[in-house]
N, C-alpha and C. Protein backbone atom coordinates (compact mmCIF):
# COMPACT_ATOMS: atom_id res chain seq x y z
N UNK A 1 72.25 -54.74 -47.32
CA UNK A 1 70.90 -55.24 -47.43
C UNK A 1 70.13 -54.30 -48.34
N UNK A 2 69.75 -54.55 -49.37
CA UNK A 2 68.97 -53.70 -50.41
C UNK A 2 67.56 -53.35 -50.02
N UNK A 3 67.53 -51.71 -50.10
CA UNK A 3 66.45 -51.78 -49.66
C UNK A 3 66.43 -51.07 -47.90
N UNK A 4 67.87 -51.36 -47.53
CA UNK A 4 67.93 -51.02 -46.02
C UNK A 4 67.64 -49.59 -45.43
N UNK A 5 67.53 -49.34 -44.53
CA UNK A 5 67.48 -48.27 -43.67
C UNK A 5 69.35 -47.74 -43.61
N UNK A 6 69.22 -46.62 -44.21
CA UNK A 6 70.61 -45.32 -44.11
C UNK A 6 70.51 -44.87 -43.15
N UNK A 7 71.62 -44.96 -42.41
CA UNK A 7 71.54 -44.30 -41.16
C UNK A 7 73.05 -43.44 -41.04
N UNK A 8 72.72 -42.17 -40.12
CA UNK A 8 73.90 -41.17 -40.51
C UNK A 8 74.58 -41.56 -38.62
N UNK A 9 76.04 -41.14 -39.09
CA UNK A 9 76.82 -41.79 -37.42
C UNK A 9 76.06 -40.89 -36.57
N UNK A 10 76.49 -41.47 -34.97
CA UNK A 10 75.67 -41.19 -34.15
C UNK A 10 74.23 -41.39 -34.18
N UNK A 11 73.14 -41.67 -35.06
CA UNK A 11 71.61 -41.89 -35.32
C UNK A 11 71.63 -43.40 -34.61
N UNK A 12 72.16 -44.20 -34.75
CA UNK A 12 71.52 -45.45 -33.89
C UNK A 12 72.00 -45.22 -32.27
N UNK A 13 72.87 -44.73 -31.80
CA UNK A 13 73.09 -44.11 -30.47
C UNK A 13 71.72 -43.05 -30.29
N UNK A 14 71.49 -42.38 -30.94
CA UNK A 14 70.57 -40.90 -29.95
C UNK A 14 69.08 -42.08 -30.17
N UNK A 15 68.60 -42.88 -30.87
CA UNK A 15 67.58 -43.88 -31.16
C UNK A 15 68.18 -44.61 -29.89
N UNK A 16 68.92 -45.15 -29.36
CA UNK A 16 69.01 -46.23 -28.27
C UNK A 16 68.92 -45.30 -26.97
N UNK A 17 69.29 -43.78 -27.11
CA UNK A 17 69.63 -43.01 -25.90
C UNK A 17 68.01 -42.79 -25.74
N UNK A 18 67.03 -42.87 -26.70
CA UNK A 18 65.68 -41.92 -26.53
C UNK A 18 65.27 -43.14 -25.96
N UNK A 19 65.12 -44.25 -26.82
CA UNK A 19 64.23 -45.50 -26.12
C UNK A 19 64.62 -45.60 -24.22
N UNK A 20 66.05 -45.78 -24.39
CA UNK A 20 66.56 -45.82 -22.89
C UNK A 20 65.76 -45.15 -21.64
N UNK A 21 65.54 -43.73 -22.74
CA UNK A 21 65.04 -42.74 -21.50
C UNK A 21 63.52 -42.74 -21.62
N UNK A 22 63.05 -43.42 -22.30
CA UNK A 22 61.55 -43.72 -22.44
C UNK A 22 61.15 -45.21 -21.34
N UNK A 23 62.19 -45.96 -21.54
CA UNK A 23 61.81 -47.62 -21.41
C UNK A 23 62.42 -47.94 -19.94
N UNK A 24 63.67 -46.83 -20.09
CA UNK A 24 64.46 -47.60 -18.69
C UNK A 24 65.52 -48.49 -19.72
N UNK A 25 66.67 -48.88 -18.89
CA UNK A 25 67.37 -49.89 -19.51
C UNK A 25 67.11 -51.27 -18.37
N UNK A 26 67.29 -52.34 -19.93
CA UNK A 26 67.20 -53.87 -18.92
C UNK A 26 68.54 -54.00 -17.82
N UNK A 27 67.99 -54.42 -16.98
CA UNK A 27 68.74 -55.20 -16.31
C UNK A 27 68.44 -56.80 -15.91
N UNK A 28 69.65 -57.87 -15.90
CA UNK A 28 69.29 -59.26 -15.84
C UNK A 28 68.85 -59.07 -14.47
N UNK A 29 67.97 -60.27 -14.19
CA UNK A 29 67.56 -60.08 -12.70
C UNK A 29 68.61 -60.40 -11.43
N UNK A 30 69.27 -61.41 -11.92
CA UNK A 30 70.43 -61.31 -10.83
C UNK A 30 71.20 -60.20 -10.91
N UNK A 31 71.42 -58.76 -11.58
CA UNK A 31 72.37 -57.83 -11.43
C UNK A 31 70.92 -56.86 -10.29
N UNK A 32 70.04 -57.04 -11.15
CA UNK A 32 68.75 -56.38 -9.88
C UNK A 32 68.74 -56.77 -8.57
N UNK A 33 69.08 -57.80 -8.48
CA UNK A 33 69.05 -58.39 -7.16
C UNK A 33 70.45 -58.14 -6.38
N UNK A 34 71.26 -57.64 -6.88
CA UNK A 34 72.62 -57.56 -6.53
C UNK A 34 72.42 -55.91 -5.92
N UNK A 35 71.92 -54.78 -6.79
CA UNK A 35 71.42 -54.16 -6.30
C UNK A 35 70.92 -53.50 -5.18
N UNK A 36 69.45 -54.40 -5.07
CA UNK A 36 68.62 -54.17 -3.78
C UNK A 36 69.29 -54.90 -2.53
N UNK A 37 69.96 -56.05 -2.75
CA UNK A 37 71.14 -56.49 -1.66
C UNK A 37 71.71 -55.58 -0.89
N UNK A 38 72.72 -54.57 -2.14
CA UNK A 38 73.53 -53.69 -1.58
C UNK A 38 72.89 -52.70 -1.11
N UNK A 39 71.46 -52.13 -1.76
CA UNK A 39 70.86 -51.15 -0.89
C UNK A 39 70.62 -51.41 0.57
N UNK A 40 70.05 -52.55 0.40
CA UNK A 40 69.30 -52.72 1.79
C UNK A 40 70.43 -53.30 3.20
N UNK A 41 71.96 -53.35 2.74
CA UNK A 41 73.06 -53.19 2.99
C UNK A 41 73.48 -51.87 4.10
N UNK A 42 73.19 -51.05 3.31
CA UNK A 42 73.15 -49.62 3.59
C UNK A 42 72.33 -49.12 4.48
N UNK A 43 71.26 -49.63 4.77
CA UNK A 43 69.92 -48.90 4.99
C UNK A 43 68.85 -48.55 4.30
N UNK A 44 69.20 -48.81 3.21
CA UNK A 44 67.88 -47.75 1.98
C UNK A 44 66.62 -48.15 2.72
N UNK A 45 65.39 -47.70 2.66
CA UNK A 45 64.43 -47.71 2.85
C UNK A 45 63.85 -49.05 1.62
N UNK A 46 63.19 -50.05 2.17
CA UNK A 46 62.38 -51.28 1.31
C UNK A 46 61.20 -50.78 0.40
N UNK A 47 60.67 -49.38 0.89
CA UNK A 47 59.79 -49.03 -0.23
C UNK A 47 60.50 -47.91 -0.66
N UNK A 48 61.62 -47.32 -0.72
CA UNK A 48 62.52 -46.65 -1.77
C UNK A 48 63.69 -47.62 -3.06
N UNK A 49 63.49 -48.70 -2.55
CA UNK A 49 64.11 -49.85 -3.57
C UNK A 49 63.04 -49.78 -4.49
N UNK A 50 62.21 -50.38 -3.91
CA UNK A 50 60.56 -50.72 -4.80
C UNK A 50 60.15 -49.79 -5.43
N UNK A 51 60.01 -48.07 -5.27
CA UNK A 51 59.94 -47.11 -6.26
C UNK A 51 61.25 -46.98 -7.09
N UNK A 52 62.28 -47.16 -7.12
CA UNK A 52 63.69 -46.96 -8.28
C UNK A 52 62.81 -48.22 -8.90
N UNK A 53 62.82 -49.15 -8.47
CA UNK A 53 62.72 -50.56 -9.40
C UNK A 53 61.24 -50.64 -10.23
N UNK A 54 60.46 -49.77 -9.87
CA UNK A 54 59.24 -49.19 -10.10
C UNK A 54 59.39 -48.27 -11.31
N UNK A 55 60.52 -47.37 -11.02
CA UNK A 55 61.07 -46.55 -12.42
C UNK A 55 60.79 -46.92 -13.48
């Protein structure tokens, strides 16, 4: 693409690793929900789900 953005290896990884740790990564909502299932499975506490998912 003329004109493009050069990018050196590893640079679009440490750019996806910074956003990640800025943004959080997506999750689809049914894998979220699969989740808090298994927490609340366990025991977790309902307002310790809600602060991770709060993250």
């Amino acid at each position: 693409m003329p004109g493009g953005e050069v990018l050196t290896p590893g640079e679009p990884e440490n750019r996806m690793r910074r956003q990640r740790l800025e943004e959080g990564i997506p999750l689809p909502d049914d894998t979220w929900a699969a989740i808090v299932a298994a927490a609340r499975e366990v025991g977790v506490d309902e307002r310790r789900i809600q602060q991770v998912g709060a993250a």
